[in-house]
Protein backbone atom coordinates (compact mmCIF):
# COMPACT_ATOMS: atom_id res chain seq x y z
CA UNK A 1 -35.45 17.08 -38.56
CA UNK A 2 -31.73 16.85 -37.60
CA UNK A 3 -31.05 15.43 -33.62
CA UNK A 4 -28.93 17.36 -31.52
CA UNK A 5 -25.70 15.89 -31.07
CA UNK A 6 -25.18 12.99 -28.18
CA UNK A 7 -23.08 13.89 -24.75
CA UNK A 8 -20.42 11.71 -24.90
CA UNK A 9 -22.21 9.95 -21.60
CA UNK A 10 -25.10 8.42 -24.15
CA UNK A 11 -22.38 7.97 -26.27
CA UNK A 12 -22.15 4.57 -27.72
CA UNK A 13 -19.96 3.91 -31.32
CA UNK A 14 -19.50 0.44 -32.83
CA UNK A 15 -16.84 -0.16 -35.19
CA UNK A 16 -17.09 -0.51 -38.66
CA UNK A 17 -16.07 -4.07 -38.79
CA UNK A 18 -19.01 -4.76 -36.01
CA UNK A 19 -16.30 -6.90 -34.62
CA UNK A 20 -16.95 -4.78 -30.76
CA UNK A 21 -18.11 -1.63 -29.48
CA UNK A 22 -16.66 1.21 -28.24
CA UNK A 23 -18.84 2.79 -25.17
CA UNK A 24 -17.80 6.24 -23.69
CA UNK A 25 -19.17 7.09 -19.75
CA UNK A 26 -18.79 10.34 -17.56
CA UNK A 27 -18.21 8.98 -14.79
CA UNK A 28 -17.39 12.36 -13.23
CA UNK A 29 -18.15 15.67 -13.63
CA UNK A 30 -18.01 18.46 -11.41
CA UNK A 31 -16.66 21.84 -10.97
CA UNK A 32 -13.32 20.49 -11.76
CA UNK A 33 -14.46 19.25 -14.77
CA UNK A 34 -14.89 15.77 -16.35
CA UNK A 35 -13.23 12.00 -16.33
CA UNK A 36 -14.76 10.00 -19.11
CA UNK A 37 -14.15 5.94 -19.44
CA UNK A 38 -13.91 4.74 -22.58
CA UNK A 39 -14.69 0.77 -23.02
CA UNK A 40 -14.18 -1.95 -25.72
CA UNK A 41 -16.21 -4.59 -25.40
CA UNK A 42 -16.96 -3.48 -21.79
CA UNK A 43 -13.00 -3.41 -20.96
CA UNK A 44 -12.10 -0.09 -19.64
CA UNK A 45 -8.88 1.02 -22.06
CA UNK A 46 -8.81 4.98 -21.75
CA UNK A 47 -9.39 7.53 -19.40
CA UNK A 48 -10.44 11.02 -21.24
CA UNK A 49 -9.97 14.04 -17.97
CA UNK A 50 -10.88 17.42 -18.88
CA UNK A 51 -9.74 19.79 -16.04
CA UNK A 52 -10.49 23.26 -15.83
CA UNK A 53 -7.65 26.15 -15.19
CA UNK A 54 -6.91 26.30 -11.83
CA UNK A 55 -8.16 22.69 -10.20
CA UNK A 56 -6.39 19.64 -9.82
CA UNK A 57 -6.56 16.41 -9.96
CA UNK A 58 -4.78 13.21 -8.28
CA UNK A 59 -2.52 12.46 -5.75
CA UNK A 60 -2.98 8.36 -6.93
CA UNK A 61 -0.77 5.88 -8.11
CA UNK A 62 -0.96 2.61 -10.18
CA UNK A 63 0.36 -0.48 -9.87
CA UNK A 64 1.42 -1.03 -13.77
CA UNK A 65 2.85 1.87 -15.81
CA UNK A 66 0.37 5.24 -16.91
CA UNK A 67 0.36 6.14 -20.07
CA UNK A 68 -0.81 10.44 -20.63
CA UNK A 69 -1.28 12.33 -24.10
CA UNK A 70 -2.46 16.11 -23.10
CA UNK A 71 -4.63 16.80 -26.05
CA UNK A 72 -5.00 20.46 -25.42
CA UNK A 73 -4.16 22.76 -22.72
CA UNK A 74 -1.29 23.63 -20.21
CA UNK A 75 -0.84 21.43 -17.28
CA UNK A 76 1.78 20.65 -14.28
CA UNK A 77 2.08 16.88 -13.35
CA UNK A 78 3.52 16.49 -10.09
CA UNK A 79 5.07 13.67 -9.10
CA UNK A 80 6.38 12.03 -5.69
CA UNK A 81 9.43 10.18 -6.00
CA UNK A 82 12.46 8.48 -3.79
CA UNK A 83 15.33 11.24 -3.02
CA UNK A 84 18.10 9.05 -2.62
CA UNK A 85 18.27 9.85 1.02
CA UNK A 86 15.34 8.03 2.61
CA UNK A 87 12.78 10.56 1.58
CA UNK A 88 10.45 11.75 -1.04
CA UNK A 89 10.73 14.78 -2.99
CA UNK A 90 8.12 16.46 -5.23
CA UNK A 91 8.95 16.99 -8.99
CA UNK A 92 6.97 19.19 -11.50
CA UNK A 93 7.02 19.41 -14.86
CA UNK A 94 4.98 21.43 -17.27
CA UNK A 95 3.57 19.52 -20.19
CA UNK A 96 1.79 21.54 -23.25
CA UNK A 97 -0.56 19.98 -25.84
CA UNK A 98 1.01 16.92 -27.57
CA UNK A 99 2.95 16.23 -24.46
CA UNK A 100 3.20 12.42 -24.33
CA UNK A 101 4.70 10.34 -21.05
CA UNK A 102 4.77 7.86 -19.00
CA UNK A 103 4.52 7.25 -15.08
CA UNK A 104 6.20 4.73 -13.64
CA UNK A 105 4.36 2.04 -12.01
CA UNK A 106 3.56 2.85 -7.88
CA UNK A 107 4.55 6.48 -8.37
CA UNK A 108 2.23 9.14 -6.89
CA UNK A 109 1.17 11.66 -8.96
CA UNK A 110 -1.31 14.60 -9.65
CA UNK A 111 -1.86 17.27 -12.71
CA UNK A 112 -2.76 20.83 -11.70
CA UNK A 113 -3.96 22.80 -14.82
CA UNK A 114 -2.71 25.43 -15.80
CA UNK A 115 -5.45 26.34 -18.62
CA UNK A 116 -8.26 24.36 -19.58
CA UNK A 117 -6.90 20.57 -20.61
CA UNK A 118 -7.81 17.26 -21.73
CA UNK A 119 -5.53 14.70 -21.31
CA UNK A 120 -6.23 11.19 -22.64
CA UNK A 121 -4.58 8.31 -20.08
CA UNK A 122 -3.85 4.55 -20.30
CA UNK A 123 -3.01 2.01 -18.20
CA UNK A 124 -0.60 -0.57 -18.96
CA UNK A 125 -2.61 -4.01 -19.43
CA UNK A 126 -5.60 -2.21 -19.12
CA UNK A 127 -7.84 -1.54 -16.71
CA UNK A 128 -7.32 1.34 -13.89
CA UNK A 129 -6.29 0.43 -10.77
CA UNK A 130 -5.17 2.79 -8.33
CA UNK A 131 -4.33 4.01 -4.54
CA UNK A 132 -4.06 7.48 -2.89
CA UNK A 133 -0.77 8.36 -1.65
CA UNK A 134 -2.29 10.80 1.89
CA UNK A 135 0.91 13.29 1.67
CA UNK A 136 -0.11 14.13 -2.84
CA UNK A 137 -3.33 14.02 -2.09
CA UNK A 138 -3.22 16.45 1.04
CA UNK A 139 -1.05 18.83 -1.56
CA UNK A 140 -3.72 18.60 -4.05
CA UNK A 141 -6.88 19.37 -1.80
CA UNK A 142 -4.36 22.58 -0.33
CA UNK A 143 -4.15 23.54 -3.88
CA UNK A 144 -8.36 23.32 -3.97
CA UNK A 145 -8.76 25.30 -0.51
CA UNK A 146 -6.69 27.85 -1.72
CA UNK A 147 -8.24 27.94 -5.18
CA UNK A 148 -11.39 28.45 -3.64
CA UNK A 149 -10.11 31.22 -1.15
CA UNK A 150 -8.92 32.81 -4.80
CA UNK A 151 -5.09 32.15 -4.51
CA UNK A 152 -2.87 31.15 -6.66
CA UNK A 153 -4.07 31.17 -10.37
């Protein structure tokens, strides 16, 4: 009798060479979607987020550089950055599937999707440190209240 396939959250894959063991965990999932970690030898080295169209995500930033593949999908990444004037402005930039870049290390930033995506992340040095920047963050729960009152996509 053949088992139904495994969630990725019971998920656990060991290399061929046996040499360590790859573990994947939802450690998230809500209406938004789903953030999966995925661990080598119990080190945290990718972040798998799969957003549904119309929610966001975000408004964080990272003390080393972020590294983001979108997989599949449309998605705007937003991000907060100096204007040369002693203020902030707000960037955005649509990225489709294959879309690779990087985010420079303390910059705020946040993904709003535009269809369903997955977007595979890494940290350089590992690990996934982070902090919320208030004024992204405030922009990205507006974008949620208004989703939810049925504006905007």
């Amino acid at each position: 009798m053949r088992r139904p396939p495994r969630r990725p959250r019971d998920c656990m894959l060991t290399t061929i060479a046996s040499e360590g063991t790859f573990r994947a965990d939802v450690i998230n999932e809500d209406a938004r979607g789903s953030i999966t970690l995925i661990k080598y030898n119990n080190v945290e080295i990718y972040t798998l987020s799969r957003t549904r169209r119309g929610y966001a995500r975000g408004g964080d930033y990272h003390p080393t550089a972020q590294h983001a593949l979108l997989l599949d999908g449309e998605a705007d990444w937003t991000t907060k950055i100096p204007d040369g004037k002693g203020g902030y402005e707000f960037v955005t930039r649509t990225h489709e599937p294959g879309s690779d870049f990087v985010i420079a290390p303390g910059v705020p930033h946040s993904l709003e999707a535009k269809t369903d995506c997955t977007v595979l992340m890494w940290q350089e040095g590992g690990g996934f440190e982070k902090g919320i920047d208030a004024e992204l963050r405030e922009r990205v729960l507006a974008l949620m209240r208004g989703r939810d009152r049925g504006e905007g996509i």
